[in-house]
N, C-alpha and C. Protein backbone atom coordinates (compact mmCIF):
# COMPACT_ATOMS: atom_id res chain seq x y z
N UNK A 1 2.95 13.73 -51.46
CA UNK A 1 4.29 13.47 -51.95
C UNK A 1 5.06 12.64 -50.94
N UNK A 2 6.39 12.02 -51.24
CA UNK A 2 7.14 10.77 -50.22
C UNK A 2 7.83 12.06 -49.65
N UNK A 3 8.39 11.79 -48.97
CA UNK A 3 9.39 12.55 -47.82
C UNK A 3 10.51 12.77 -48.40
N UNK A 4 10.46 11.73 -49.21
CA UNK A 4 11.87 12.71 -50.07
C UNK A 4 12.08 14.04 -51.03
N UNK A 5 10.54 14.39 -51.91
CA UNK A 5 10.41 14.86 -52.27
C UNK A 5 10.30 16.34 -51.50
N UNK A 6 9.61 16.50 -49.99
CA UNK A 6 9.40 17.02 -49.48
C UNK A 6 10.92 17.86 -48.70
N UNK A 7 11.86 16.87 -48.38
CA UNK A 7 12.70 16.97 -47.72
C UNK A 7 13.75 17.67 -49.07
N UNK A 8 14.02 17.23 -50.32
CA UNK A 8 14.26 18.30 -51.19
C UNK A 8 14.37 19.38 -51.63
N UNK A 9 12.77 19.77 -51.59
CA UNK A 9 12.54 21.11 -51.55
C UNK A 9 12.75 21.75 -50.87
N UNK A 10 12.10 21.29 -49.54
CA UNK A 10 12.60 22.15 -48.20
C UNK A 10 13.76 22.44 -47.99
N UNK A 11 15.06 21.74 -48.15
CA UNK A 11 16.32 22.17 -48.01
C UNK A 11 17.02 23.36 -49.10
N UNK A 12 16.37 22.54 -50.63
CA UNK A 12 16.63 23.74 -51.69
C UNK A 12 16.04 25.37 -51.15
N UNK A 13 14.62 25.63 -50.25
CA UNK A 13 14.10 26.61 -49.85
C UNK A 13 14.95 27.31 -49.08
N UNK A 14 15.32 26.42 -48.10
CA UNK A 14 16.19 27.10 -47.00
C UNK A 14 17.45 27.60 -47.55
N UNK A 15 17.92 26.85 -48.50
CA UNK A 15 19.72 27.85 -49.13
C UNK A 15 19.13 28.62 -50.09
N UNK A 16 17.72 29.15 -50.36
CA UNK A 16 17.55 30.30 -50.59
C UNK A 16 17.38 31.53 -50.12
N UNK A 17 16.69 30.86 -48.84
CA UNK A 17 16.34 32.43 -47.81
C UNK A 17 17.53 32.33 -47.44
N UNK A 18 18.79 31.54 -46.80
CA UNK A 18 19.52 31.64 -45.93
C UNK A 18 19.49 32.14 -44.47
N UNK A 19 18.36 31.47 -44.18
CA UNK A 19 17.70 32.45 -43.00
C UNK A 19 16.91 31.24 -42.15
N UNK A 20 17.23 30.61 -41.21
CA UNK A 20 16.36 29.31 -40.97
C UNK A 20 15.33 29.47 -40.53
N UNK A 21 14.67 31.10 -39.96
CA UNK A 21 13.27 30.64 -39.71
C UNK A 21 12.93 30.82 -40.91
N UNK A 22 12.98 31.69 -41.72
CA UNK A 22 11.98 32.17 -42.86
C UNK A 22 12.58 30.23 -43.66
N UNK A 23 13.71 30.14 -43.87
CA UNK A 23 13.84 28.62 -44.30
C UNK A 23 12.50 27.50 -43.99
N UNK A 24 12.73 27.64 -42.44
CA UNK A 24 11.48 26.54 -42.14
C UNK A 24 9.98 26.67 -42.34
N UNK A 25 9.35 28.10 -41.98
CA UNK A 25 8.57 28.08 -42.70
C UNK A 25 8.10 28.43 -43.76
N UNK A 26 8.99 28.96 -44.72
CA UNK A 26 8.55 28.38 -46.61
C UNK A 26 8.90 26.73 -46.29
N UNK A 27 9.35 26.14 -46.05
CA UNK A 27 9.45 24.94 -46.43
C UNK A 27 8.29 23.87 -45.62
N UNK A 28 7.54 24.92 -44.66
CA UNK A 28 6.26 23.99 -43.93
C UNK A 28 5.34 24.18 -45.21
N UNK A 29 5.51 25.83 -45.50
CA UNK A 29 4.04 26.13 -46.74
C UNK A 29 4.41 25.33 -47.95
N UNK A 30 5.50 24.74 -48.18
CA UNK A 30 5.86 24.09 -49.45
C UNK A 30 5.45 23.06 -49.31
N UNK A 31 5.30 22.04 -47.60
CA UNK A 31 4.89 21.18 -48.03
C UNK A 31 3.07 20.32 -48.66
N UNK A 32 2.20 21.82 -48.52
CA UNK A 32 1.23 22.09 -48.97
C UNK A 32 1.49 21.76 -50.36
N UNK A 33 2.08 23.03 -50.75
CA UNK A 33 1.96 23.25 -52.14
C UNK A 33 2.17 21.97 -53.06
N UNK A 34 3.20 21.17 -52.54
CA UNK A 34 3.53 20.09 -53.40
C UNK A 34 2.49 19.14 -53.31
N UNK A 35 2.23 19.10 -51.87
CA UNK A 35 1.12 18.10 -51.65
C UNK A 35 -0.05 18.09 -52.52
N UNK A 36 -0.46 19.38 -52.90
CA UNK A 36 -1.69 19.93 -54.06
C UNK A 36 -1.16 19.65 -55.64
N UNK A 37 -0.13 18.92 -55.53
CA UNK A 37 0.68 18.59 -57.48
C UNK A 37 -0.07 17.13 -57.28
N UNK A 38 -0.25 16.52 -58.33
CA UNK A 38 -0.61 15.27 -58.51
C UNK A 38 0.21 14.35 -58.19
N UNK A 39 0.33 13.47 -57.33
CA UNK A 39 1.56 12.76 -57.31
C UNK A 39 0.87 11.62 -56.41
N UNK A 40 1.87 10.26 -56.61
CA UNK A 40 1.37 8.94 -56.15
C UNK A 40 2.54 8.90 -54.91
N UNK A 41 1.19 7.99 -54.05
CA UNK A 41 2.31 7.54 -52.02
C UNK A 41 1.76 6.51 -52.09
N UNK A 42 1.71 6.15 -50.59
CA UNK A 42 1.17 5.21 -49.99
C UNK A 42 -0.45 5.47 -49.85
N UNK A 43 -1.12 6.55 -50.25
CA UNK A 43 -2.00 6.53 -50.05
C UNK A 43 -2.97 6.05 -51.44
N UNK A 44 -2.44 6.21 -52.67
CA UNK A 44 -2.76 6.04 -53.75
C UNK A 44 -3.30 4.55 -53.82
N UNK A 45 -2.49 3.75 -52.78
CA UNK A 45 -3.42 2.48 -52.40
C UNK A 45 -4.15 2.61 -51.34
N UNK A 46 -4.57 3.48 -50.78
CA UNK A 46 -5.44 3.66 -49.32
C UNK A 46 -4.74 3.41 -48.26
N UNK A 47 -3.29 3.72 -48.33
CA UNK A 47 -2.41 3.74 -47.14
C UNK A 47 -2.78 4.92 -46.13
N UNK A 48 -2.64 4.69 -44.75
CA UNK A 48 -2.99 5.78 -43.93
C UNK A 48 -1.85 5.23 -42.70
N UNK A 49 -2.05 6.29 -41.71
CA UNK A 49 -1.19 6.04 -40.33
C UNK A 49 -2.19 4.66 -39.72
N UNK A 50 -3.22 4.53 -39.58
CA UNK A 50 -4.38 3.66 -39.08
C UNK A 50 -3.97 2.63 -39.70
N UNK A 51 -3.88 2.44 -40.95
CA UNK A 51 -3.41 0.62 -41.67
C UNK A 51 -2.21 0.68 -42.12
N UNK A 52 -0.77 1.17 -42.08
CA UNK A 52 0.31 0.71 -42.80
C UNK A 52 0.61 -0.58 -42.51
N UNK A 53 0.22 -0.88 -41.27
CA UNK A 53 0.49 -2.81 -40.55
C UNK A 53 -0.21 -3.49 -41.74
N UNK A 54 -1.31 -3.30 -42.19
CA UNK A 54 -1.96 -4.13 -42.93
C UNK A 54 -1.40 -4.97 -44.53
N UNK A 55 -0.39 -4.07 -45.08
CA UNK A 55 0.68 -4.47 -45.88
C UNK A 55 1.75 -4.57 -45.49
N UNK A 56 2.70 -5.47 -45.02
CA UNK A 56 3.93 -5.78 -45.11
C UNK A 56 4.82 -4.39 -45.88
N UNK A 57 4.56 -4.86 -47.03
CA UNK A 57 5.68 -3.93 -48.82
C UNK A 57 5.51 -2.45 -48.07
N UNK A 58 4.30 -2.30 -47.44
CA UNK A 58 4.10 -0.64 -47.57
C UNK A 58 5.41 -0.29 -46.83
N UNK A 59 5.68 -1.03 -45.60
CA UNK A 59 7.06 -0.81 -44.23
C UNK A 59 8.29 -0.52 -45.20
N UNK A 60 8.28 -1.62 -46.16
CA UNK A 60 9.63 -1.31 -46.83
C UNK A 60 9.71 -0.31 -48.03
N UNK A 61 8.54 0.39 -48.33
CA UNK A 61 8.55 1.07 -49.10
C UNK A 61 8.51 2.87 -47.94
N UNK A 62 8.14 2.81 -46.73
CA UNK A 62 8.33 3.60 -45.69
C UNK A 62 9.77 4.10 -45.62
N UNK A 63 10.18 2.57 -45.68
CA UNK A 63 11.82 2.66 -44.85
C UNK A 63 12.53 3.08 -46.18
N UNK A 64 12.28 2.64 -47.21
CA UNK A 64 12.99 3.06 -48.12
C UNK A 64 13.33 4.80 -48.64
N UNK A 65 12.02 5.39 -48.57
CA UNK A 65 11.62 6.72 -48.66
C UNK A 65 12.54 7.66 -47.37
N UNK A 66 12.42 6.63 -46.32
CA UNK A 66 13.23 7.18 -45.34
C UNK A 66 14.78 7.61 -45.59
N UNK A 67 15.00 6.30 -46.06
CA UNK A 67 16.51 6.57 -46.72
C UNK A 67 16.97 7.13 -47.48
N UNK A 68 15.95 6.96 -48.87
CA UNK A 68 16.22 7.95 -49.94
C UNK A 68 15.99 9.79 -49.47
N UNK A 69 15.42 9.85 -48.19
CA UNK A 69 15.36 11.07 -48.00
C UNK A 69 16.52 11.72 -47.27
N UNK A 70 17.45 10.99 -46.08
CA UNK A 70 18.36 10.96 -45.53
C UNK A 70 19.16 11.32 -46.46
N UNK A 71 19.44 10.11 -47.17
CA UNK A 71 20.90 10.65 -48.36
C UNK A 71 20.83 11.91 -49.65
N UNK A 72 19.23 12.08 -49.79
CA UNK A 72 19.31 13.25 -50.78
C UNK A 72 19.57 14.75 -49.53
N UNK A 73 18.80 14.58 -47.93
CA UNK A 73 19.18 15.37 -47.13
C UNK A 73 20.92 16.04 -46.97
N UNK A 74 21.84 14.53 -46.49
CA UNK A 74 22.87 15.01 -46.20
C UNK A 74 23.53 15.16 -47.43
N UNK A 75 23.43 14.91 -48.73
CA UNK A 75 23.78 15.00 -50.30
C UNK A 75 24.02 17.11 -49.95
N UNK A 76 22.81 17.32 -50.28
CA UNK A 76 22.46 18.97 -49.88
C UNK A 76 22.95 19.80 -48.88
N UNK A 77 23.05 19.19 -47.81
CA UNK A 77 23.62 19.64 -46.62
C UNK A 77 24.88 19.66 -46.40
N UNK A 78 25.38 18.63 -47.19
CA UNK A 78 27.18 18.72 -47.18
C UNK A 78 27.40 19.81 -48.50
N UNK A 79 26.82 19.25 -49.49
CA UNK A 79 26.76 20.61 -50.50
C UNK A 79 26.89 21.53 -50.32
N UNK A 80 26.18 22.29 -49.60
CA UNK A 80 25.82 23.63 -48.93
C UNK A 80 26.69 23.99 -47.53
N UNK A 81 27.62 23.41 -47.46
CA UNK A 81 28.30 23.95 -46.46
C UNK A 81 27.79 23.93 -45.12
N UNK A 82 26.93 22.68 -44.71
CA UNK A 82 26.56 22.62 -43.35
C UNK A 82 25.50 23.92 -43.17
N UNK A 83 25.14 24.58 -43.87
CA UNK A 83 24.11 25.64 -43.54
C UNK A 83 23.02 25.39 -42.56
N UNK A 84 22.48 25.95 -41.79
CA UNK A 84 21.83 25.94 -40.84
C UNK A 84 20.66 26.08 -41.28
N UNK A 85 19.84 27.08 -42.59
CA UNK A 85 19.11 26.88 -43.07
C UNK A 85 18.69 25.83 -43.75
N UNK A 86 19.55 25.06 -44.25
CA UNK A 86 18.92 24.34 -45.01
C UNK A 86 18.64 22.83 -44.71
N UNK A 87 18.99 23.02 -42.70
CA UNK A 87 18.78 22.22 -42.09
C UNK A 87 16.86 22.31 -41.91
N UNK A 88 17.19 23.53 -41.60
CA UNK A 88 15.44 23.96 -41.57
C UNK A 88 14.57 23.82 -41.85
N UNK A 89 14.86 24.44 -43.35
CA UNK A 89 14.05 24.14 -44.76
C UNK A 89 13.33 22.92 -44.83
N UNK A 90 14.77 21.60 -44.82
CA UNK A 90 13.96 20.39 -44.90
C UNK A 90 13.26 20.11 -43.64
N UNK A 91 13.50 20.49 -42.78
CA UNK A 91 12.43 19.83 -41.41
C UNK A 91 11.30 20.55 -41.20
N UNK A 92 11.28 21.96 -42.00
CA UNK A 92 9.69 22.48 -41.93
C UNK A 92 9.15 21.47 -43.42
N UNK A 93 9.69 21.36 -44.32
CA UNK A 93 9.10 20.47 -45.27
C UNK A 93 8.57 19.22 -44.90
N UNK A 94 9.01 18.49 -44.03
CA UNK A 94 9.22 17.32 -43.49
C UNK A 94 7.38 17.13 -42.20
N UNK A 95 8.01 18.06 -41.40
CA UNK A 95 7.62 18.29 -40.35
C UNK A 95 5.59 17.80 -40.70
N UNK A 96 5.14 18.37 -41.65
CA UNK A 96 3.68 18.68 -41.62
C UNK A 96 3.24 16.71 -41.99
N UNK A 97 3.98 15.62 -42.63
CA UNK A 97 3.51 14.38 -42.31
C UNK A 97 4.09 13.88 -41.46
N UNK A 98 5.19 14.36 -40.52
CA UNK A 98 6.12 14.12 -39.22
C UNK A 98 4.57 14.20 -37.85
N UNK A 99 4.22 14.85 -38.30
CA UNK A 99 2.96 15.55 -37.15
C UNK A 99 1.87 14.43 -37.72
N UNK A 100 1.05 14.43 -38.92
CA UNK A 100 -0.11 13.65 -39.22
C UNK A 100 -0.30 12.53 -39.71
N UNK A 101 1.27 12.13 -39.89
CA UNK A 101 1.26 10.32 -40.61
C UNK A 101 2.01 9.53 -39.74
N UNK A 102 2.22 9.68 -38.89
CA UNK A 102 2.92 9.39 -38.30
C UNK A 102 2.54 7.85 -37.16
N UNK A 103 2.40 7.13 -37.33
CA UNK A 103 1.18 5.95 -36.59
C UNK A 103 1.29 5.42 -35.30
N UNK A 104 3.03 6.38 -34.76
CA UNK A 104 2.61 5.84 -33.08
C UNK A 104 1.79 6.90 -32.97
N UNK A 105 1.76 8.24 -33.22
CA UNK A 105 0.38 9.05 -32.51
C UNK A 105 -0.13 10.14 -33.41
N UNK A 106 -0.24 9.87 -34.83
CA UNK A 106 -1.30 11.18 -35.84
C UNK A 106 -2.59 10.19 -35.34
N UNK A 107 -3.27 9.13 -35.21
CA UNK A 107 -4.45 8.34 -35.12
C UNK A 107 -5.33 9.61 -33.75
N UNK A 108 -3.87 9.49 -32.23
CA UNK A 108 -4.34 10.13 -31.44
C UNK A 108 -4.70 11.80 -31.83
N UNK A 109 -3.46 12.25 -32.10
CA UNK A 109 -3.95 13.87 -32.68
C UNK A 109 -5.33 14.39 -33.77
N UNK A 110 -5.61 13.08 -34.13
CA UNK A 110 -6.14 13.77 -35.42
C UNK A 110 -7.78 13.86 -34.82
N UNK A 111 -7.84 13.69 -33.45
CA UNK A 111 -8.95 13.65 -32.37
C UNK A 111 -9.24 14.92 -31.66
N UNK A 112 -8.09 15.63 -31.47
CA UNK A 112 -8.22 16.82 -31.02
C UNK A 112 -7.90 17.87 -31.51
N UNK A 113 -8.23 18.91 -31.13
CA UNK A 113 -8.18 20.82 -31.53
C UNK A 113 -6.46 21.10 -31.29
N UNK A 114 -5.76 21.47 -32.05
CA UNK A 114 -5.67 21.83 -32.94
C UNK A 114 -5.79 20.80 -34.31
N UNK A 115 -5.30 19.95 -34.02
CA UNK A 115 -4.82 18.81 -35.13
C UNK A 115 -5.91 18.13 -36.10
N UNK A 116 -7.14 18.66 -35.21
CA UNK A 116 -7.76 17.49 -35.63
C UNK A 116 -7.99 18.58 -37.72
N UNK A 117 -8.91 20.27 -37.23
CA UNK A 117 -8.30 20.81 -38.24
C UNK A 117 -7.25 20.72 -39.36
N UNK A 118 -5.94 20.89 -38.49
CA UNK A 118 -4.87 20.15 -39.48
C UNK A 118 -4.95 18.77 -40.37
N UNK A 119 -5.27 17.92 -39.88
CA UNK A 119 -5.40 17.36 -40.68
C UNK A 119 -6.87 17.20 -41.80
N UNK A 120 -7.96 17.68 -41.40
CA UNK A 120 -8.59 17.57 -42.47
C UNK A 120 -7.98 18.47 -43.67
N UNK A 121 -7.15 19.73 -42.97
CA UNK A 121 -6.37 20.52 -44.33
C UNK A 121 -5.36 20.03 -44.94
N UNK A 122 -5.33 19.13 -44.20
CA UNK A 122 -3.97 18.26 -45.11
C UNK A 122 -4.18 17.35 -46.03
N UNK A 123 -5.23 17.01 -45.74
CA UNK A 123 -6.06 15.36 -46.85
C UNK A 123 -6.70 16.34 -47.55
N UNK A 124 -7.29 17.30 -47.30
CA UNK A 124 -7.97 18.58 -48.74
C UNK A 124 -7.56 18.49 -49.41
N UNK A 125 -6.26 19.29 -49.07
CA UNK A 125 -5.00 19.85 -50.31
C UNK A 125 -4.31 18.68 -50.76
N UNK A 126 -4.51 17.48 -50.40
CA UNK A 126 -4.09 16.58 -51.01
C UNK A 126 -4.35 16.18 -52.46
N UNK A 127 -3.70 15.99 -53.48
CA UNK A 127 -3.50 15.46 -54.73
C UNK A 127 -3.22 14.16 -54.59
N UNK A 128 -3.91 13.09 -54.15
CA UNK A 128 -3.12 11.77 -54.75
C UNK A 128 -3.60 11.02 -56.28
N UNK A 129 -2.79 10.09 -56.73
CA UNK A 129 -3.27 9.95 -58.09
C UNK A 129 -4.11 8.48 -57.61
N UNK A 130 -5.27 8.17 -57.66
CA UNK A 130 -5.89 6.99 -57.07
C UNK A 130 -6.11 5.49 -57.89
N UNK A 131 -6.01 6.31 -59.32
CA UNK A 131 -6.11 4.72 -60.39
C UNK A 131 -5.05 4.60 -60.61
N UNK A 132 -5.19 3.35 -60.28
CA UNK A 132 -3.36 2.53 -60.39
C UNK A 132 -3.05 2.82 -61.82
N UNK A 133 -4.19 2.63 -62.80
CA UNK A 133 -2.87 2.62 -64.14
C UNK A 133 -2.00 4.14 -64.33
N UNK A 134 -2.47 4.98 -63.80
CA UNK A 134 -1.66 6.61 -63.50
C UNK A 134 -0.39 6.89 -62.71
N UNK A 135 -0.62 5.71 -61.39
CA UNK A 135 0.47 5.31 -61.03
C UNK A 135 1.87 6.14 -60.82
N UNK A 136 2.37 5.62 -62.09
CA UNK A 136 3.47 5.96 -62.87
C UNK A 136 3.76 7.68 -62.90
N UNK A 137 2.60 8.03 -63.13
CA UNK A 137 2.71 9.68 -63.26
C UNK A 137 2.80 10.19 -62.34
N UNK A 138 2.40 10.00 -60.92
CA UNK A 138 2.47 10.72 -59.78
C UNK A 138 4.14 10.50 -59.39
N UNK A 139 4.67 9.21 -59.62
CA UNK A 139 6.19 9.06 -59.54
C UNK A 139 7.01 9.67 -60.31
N UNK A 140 6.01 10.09 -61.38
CA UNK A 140 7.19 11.06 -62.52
C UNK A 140 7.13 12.09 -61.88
N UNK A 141 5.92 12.84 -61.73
CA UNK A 141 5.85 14.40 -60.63
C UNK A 141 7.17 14.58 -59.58
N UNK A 142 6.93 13.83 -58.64
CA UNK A 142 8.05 13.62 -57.41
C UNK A 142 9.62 13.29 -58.19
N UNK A 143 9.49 12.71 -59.25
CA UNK A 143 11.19 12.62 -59.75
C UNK A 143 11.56 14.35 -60.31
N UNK A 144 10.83 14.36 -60.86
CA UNK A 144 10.98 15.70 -61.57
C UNK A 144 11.14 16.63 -60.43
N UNK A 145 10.05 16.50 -59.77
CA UNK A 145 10.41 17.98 -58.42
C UNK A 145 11.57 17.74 -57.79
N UNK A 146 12.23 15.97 -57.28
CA UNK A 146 13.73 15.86 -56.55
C UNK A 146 14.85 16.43 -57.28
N UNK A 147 14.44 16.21 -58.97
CA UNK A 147 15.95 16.50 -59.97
C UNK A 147 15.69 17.71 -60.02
N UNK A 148 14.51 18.35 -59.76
CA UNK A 148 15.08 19.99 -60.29
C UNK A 148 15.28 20.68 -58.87
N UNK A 149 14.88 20.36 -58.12
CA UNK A 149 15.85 20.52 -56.23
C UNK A 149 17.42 19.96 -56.47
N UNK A 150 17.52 18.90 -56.90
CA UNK A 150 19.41 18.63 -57.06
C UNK A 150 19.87 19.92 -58.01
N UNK A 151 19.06 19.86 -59.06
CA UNK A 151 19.47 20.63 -60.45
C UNK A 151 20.36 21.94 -59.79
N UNK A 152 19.09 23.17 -58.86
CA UNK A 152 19.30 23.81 -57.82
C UNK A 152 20.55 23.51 -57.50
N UNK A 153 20.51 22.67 -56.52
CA UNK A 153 21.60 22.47 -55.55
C UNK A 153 22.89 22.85 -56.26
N UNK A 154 23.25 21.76 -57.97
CA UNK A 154 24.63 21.90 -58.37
C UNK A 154 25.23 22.54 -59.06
N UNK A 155 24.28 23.94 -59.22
CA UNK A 155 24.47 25.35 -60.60
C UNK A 155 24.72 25.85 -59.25
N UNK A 156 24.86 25.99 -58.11
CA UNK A 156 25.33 27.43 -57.05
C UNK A 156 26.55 27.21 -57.03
């Protein structure tokens, strides 16, 4: 899933426990869970930390995800009254491709004990959708999981 999707949930998690550790980690195990829904990234074209240089579009489709995750972040966070959890939430959500996609150094981690584990459990549980004409559906997955994290957010 993009980071926005991730960063969503995780924050919706955390103004549920109201509690920032238990916040952060449901929102590390969430970012499993979503990761295991079908849904299209950068990898759906064989994007990795090792080649994002190799496409130009992929950077701006990086940076973009970045942003769209920022503003659905502080969207929630001002919502919620500055909560401390639900600062959490999203950075344990966040946190698990913060650690393995990351391309100044998941290439190096993914070499050694602990990480190197981690990440083969992370590309496992991975769902990506790989034929382009499906595409479309892995982006519907991730819209649907952000609107029903807002949905959340504006019935409290």
């Amino acid at each position: 899933m993009t980071l926005a999707a991730h960063v969503a949930v995780g924050a919706v998690i955390g103004l549920a426990t109201k509690n920032p550790v238990l916040g952060f980690f449901a929102g590390f195990v969430s970012h499993f869970v979503l990761d295991a829904i079908p849904h299209s990234d950068l990898g759906s074209f064989g994007g990795d930390a090792g080649n994002f240089k190799k496409i130009k579009s992929w950077g701006l489709v990086i940076f973009g995800d970045i942003i769209l995750s920022a503003a659905l972040f502080f969207l929630i966070f001002y919502k919620t009254n500055f909560l401390p959890a639900v600062f959490w939430g999203a950075f344990g959500g966040a946190l698990p491709d913060f650690i393995d996609n990351n391309p100044l150094w998941s290439l190096s981690l993914r070499k050694v004990f602990p990480t190197n584990y981690f990440h083969a459990f992370h590309e496992t549980i991975h769902f990506t959708i790989s034929k382009k004409k499906y595409f479309w559906m892995g982006i519907a997955t991730q819209v649907v999981v952000i609107m029903v994290s807002l949905s959340y957010i504006l019935i409290i």
